[in-house]
Protein backbone atom coordinates (compact mmCIF):
# COMPACT_ATOMS: atom_id res chain seq x y z
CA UNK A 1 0.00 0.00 0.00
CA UNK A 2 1.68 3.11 -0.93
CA UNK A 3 1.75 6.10 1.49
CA UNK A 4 0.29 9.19 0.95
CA UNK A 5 2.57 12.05 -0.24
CA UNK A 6 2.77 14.85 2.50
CA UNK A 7 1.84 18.34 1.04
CA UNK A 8 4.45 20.62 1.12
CA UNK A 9 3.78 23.63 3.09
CA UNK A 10 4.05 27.21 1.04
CA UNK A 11 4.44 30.09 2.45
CA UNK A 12 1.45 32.72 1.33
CA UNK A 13 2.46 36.69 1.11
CA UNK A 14 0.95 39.59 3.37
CA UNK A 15 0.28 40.91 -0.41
CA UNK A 16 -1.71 37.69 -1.61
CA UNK A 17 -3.32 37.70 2.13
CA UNK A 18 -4.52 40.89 1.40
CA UNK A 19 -6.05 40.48 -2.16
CA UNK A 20 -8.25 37.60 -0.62
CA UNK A 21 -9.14 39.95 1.91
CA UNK A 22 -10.35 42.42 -0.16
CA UNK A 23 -11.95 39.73 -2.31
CA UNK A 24 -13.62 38.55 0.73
CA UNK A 25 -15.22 41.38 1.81
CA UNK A 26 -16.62 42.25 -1.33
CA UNK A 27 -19.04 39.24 -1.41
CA UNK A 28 -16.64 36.57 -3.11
CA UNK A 29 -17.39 33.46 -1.21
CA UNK A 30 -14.24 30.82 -0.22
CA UNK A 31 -15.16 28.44 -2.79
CA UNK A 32 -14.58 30.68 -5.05
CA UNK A 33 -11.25 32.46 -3.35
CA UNK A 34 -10.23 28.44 -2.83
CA UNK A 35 -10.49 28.03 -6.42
CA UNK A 36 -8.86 30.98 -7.77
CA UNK A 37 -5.67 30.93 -5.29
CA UNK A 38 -6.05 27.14 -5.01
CA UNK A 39 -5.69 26.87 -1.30
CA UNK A 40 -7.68 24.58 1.10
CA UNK A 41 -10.53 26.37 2.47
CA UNK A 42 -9.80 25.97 5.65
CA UNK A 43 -6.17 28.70 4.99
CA UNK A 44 -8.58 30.91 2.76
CA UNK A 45 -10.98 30.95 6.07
CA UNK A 46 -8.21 31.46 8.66
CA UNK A 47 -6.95 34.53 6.53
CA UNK A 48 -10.23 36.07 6.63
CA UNK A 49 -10.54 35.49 9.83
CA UNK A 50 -7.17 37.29 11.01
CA UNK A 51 -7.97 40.20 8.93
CA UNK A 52 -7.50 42.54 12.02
CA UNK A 53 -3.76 40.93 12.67
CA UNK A 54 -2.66 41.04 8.59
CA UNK A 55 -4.27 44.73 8.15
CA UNK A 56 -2.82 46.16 11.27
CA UNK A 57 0.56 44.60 10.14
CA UNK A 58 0.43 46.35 6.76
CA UNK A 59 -0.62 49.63 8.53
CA UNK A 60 2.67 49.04 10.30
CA UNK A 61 4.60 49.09 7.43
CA UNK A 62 5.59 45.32 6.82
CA UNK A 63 6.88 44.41 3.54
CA UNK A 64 4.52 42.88 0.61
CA UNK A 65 6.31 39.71 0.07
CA UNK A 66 7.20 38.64 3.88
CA UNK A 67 4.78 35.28 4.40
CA UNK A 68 5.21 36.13 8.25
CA UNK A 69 3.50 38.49 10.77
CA UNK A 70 5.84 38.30 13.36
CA UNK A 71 8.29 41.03 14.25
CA UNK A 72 11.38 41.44 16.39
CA UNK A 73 10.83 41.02 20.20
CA UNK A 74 13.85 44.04 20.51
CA UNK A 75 13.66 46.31 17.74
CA UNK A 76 16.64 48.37 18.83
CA UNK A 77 18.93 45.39 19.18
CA UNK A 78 17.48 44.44 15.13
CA UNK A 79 17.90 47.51 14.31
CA UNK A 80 21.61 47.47 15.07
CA UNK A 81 22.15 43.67 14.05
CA UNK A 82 21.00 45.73 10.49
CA UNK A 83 23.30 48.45 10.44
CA UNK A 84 26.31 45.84 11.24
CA UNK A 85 25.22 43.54 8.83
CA UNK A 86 25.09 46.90 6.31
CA UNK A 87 27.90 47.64 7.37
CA UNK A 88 29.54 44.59 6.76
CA UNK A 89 28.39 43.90 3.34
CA UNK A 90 29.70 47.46 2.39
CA UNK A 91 32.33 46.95 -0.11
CA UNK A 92 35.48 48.42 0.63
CA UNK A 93 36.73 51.06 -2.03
CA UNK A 94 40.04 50.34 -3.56
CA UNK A 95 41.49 54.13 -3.23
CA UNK A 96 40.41 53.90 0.91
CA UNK A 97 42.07 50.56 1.06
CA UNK A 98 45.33 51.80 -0.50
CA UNK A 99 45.38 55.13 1.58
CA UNK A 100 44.78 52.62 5.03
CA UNK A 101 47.48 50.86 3.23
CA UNK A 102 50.44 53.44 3.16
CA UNK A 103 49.28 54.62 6.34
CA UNK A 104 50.26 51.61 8.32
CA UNK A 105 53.86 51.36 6.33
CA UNK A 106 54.32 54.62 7.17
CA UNK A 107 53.36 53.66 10.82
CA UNK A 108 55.32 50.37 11.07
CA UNK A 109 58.32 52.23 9.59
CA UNK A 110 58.40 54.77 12.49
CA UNK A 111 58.08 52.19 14.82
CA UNK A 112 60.98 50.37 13.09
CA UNK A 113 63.12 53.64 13.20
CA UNK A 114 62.15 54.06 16.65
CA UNK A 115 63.43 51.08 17.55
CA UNK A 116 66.56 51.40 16.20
C-alpha cells in the first residue's frame, strides 16, 4: 500500500493575504477564493478570519512579500544587528584601502626607526 505524499507547506504573502481579503469582503465566497488561489478552504478561512492581525501589520509598514506576521521582540537590538550587517556587506573602495594601506607602512616604519 503506498503512502500518501505529505503536502508541502508554502508560504502565502501579506500581499496575496490581502487580495483575498479584499476579495472577501466584497461578497466573493471561499469556494470561489479556494479556487482561484487554489488553497484549502480551511487557509482561505483562517486569513479572513485574522484580517484585524494582517491589516494592522500592513498599517505598520511590513513588507509585501514577507509570508510572516511576526516582528522582532527588541527592535533596537534588530535595528543594530542591520546596520552591522550593512555595514559589513559594504564593499570596501580600492582608493580607501590603498590610503589605510600606506598609512600603516608609514606607521610600522616609524616604529621600526624608533626602535633602532
Amino acid at each position: 500500500m503506498a503512502t500518501p505524499s505529505k503536502r508541502k507547506q508554502q508560504s502565502i504573502s501579506i500581499e496575496t493575504k490581502r487580495k483575498i481579503i479584499d476579495e472577501s469582503e466584497a461578497g466573493k465566497s471561499y469556494g470561489k477564493l479556494t479556487r482561484e488561489y487554489e488553497l484549502p478552504r480551511s487557509t482561505v478561512q483562517t486569513i479572513v478570519e485574522n484580517k484585524a492581525k494582517i491589516l494592522e501589520a500592513i498599517d505598520s509598514g511590513i513588507g509585501p512579500k514577507r509570508a510572516r506576521l511576526t516582528t522582532a521582540k527588541n527592535p533596537e537590538l534588530e535595528d543594530s544587528f542591520k546596520f552591522e550587517r550593512e555595514e559589513i556587506e559594504t564593499p570596501l573602495k580600492k582608493r580607501s584601502l590603498k590610503l589605510q594601506s600606506w598609512k600603516f607602512k608609514l606607521l610600522s616604519f616609524k616604529l621600526l626607526f624608533m626602535m633602532n
